[in-house]
Protein backbone atom coordinates (compact mmCIF):
# COMPACT_ATOMS: atom_id res chain seq x y z
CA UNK A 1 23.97 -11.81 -24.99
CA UNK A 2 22.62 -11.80 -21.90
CA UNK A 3 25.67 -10.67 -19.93
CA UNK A 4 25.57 -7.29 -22.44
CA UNK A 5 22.17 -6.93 -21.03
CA UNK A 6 23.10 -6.91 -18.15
CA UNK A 7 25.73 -4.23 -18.00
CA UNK A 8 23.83 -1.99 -20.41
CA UNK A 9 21.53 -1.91 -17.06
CA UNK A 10 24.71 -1.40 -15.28
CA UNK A 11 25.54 1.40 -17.23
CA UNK A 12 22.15 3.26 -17.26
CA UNK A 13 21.98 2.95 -13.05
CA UNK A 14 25.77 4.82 -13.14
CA UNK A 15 24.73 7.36 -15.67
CA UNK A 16 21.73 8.20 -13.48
CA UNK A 17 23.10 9.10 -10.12
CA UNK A 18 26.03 10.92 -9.03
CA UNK A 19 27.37 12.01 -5.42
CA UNK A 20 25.20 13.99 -3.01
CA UNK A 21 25.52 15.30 0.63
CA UNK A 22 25.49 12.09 2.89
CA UNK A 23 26.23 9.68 -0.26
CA UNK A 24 22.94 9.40 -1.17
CA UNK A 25 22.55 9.44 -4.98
CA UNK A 26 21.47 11.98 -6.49
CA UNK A 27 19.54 11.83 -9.99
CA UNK A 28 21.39 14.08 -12.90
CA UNK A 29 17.82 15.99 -13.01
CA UNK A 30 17.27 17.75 -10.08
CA UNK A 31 17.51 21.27 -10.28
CA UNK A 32 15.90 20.88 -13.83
CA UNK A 33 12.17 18.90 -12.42
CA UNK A 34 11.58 15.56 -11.39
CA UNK A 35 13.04 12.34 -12.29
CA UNK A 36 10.37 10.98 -14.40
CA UNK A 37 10.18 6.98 -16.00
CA UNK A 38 11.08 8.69 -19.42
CA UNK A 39 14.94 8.93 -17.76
CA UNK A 40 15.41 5.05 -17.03
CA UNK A 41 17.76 3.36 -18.72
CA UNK A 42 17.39 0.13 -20.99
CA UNK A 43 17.22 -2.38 -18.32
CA UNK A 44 15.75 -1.44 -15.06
CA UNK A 45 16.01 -3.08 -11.26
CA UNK A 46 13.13 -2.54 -9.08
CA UNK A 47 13.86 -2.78 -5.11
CA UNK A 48 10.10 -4.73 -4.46
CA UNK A 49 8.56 -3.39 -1.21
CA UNK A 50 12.19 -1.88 -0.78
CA UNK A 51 14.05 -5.13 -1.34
CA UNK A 52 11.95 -7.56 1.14
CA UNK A 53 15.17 -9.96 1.50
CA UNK A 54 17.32 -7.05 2.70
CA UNK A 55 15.34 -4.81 4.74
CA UNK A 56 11.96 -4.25 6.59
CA UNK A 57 9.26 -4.26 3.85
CA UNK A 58 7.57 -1.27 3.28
CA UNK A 59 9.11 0.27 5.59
CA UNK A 60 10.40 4.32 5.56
CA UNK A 61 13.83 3.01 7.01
CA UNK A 62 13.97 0.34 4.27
CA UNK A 63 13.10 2.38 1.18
CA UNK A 64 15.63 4.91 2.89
CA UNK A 65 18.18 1.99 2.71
CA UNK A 66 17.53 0.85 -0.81
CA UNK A 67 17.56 4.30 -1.71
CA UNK A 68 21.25 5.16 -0.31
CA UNK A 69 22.80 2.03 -1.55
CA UNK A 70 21.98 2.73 -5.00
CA UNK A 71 21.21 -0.95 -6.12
CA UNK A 72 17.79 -0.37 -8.07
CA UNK A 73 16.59 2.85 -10.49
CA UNK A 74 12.74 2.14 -8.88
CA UNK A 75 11.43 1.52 -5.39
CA UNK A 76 7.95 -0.25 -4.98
CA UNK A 77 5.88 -0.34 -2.41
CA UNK A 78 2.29 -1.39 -1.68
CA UNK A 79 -0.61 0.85 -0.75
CA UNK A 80 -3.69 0.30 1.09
CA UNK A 81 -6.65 3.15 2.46
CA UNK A 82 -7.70 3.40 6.07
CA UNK A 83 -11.37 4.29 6.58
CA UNK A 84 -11.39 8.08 6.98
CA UNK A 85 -9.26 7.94 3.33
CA UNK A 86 -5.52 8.44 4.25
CA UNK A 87 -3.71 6.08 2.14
CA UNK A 88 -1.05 4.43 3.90
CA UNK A 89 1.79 1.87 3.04
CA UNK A 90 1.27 -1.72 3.79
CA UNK A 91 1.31 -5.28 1.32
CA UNK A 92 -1.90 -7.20 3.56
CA UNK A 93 -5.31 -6.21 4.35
CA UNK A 94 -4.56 -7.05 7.90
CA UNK A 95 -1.58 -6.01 10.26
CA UNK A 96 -0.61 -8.87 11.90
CA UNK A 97 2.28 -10.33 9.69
CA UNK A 98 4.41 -7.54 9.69
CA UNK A 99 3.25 -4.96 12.45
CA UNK A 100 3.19 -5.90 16.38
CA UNK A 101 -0.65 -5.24 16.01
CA UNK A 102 -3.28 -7.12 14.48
CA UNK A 103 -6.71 -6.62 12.50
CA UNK A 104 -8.13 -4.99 9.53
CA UNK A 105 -5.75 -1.86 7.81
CA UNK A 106 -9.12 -0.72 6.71
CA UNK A 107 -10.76 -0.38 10.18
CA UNK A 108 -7.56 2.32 11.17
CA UNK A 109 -7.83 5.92 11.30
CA UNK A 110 -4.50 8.38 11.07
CA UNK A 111 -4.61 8.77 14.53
CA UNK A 112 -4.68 4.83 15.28
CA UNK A 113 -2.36 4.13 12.34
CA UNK A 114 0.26 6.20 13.69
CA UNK A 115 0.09 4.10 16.65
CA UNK A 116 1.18 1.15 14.81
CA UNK A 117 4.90 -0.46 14.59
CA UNK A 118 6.14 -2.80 12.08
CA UNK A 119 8.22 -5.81 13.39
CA UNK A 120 11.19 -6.30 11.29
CA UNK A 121 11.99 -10.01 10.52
CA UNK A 122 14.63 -11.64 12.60
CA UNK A 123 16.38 -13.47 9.13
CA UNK A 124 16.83 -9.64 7.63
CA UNK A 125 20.65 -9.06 7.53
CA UNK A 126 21.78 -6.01 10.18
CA UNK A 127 19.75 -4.55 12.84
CA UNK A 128 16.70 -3.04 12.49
CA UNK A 129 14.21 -1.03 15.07
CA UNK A 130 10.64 -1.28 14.89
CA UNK A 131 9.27 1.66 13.40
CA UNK A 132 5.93 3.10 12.51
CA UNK A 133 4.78 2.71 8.60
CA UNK A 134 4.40 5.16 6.91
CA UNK A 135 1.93 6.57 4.73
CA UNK A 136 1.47 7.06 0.93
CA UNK A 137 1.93 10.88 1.22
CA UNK A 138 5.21 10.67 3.77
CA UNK A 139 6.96 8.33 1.18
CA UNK A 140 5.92 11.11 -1.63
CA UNK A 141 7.33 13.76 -0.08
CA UNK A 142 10.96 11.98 0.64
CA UNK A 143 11.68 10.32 -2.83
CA UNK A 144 9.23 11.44 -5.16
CA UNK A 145 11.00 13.17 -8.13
CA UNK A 146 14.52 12.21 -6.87
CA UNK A 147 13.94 8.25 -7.57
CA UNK A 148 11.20 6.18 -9.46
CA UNK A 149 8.42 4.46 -7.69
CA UNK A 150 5.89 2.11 -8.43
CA UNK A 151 2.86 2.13 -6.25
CA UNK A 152 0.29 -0.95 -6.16
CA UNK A 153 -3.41 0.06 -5.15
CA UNK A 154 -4.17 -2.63 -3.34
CA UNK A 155 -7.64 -0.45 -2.85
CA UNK A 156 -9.40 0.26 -5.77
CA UNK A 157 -11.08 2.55 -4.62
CA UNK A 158 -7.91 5.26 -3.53
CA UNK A 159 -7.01 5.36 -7.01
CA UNK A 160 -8.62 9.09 -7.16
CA UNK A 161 -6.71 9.89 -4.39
CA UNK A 162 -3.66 8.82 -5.39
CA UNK A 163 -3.83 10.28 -8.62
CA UNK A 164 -4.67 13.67 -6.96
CA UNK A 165 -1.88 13.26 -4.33
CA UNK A 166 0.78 12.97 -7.44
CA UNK A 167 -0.88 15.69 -9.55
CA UNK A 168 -0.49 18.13 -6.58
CA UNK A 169 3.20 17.23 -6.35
CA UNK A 170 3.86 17.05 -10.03
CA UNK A 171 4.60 13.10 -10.23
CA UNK A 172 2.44 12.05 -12.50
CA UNK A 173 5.36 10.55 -14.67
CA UNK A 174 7.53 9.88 -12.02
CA UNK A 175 5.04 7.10 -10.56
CA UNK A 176 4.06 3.46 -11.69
CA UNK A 177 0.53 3.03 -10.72
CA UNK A 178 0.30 -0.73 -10.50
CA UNK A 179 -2.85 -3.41 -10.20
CA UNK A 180 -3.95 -6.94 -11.14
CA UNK A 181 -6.88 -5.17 -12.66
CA UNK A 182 -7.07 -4.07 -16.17
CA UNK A 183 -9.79 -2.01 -15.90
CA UNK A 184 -8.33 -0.60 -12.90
CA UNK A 185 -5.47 -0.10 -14.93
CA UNK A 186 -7.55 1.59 -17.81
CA UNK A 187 -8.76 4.05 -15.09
CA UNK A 188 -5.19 4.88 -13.79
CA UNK A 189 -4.34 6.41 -17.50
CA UNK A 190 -7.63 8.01 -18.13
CA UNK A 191 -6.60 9.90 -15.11
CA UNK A 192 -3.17 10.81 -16.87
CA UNK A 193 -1.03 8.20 -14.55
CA UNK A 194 1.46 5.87 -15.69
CA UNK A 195 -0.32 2.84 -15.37
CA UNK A 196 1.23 -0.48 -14.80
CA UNK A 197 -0.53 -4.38 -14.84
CA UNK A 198 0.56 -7.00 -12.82
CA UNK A 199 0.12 -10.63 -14.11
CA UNK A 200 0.72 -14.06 -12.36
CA UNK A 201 1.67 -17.05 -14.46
CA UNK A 202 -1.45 -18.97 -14.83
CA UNK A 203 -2.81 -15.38 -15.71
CA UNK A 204 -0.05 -15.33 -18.29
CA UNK A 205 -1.49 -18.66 -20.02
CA UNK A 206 -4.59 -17.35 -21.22
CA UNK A 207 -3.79 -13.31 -21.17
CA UNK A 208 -3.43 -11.45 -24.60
CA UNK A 209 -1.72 -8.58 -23.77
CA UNK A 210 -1.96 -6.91 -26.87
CA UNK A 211 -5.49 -6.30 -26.03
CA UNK A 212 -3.43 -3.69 -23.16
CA UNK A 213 -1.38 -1.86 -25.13
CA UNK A 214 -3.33 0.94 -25.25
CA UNK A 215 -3.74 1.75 -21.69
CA UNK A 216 -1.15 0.04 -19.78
CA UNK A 217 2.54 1.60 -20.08
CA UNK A 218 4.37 -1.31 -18.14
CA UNK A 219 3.13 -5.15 -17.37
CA UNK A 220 4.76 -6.44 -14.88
CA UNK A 221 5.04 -10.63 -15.12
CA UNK A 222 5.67 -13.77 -13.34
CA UNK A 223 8.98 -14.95 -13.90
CA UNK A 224 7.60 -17.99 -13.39
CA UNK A 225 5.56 -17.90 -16.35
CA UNK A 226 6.50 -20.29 -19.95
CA UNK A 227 9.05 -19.25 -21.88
CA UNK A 228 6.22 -18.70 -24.54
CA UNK A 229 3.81 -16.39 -22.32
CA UNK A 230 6.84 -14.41 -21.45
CA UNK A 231 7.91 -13.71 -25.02
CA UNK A 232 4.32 -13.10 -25.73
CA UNK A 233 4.17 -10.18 -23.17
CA UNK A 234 7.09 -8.87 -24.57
CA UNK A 235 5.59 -8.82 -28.30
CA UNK A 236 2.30 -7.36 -26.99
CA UNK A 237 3.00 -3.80 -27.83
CA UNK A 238 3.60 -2.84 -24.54
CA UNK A 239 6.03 -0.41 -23.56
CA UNK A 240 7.88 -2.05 -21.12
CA UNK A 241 7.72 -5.59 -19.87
CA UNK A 242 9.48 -6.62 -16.15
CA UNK A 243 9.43 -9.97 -14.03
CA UNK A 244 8.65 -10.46 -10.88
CA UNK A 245 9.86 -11.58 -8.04
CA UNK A 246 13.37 -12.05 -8.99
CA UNK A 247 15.78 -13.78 -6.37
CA UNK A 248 18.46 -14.89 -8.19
CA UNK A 249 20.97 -14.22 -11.35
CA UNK A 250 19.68 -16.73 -12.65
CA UNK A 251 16.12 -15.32 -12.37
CA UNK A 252 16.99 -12.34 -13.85
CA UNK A 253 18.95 -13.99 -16.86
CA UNK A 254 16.63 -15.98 -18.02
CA UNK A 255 13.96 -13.31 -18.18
CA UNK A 256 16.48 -10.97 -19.41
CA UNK A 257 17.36 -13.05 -22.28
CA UNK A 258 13.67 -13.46 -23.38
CA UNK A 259 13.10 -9.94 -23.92
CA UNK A 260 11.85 -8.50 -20.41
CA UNK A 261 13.39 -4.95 -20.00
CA UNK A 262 13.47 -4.85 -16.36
CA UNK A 263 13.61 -7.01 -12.90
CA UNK A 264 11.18 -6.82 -9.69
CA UNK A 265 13.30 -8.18 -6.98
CA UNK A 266 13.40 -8.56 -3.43
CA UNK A 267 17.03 -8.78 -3.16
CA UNK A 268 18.77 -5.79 -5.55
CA UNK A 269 21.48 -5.94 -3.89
CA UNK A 270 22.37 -9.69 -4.51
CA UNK A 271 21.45 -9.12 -8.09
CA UNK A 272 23.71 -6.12 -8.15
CA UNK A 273 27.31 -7.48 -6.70
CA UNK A 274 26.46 -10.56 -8.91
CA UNK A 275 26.18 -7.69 -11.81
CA UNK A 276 29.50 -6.07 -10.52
CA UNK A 277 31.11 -9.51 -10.06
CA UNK A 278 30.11 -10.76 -14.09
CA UNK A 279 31.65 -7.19 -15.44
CA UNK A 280 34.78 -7.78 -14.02
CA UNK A 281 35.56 -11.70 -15.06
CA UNK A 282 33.20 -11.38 -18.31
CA UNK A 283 34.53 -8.19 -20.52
CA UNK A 284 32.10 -7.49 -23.94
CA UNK A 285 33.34 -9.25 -26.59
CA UNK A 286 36.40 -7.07 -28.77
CA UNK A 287 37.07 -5.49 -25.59
């Protein structure tokens, strides 16, 4: 059962994409508007902060990467505001984990931001330079409409902006907005955004996500959670249900096999030769 699951997802990511200039893939819908979440397919990879375990997180050059290989249908990243309201891409409040800088995102201007270079980790597989991150709008302009994304406020308080920056680009259903926050997740689809709900396990013990299914379009949970909490997200009501942060096939099976519709991972591209690999020694039944 599982292993159909799995190649229905297979299936959806080939009927998605075909051949473009450079072999980057290119979505069946351009030329007739923007990829929008209405064209996924049954089961759905996400590429979390472009695939952390494969390239720089958050990075331009890393989406860019997870992008051309063609490994997930969504890209995530992680958004935070600097204080004269640009809205940039970055997981932490502060720079010094991933950036050759240190201190407060939120005490940057543009000016001072585009300063800033990230420092790739040395265990990342191939060779990457230090570049600067980019912001929310930069990211927009590259891949909105020709890929899925899922953006996480970390900020509260840039949801406005955000919502204006995909309304003046025509994105509004071509974009995740993501949050811990149910009520900031009730405010991302009374402004007409596709609003998605993060939840951790011990969240998940106590949650009753049916309470959500009015205002959230995709809850996003733990994979660590009880096999019960899981299957109760996936009865809520809610459109769509993923896990996060999937590592393995394993992971992914499991969740997969309770009902979840879609993985968060930081490594698509282990999940997808392991994918590849099960299609070829494990043909569908009758087949």
């Amino acid at each position: 059962m599982v292993t159909r699951t799995a190649l229905i997802g297979l299936a959806g990511l080939a009927s998605l994409t075909l051949a473009a200039p450079g072999g980057i893939p290119a979505p069946l819908e351009w030329g007739a508007g923007p990829l929008t979440v209405d064209a996924l397919p049954r089961v759905v990879h996400v590429a979390h902060r472009g695939g952390a375990r494969e390239v720089p997180e958050n990075s331009m050059s890393g989406l860019m990467a997870a992008y051309e290989r063609g490994t997930a249908q969504v890209l995530d990243l992680d958004t935070r505001m600097l204080r004269d309201g640009t809205v940039v891409v970055m997981h932490d409040a502060t720079l010094n984990r991933t950036t050759y800088a240190g201190g407060a995102v939120r005490d940057l201007d543009l000016r001072e931001w585009r300063g800033v270079r990230l420092r790739p980790r040395d265990s990342l597989p191939g060779s990457w330079r230090a570049e600067r991150p980019p912001t929310v709008a930069e990211v927009l302009d590259r891949f909105g409409g020709r890929i899925v994304l899922t953006l996480e406020a970390k900020d509260p308080d840039s949801l406005d902006t955000l919502a204006a920056m995909l309304r003046a680009r025509g994105l509004t259903r071509s974009v995740f907005v993501n949050s811990n926050d149910p009520e900031v997740a009730r405010r991302a689809h009374r402004l007409g955004l596709v609003s998605q709900l993060w939840r951790s396990a011990a969240q998940l013990r106590t949650d009753r996500p049916e309470r959500w299914a009015s205002f959230v379009d995709l809850l996003d949970v733990d994979h660590k959670a009880r096999d019960t909490d899981l299957v109760r997200a996936v009865r809520s009501g809610v459109p769509r249900v993923w896990a996060h942060t999937v590592v393995t096939p394993a992971q992914r099976d499991r969740v997969l096999a309770l009902g979840c519709d879609g993985v968060i991972t930081d490594a698509p591209g282990r999940l997808w030769k392991a994918s590849k690999r099960r299609a070829v020694s494990r043909p569908l039944s009758g087949e």
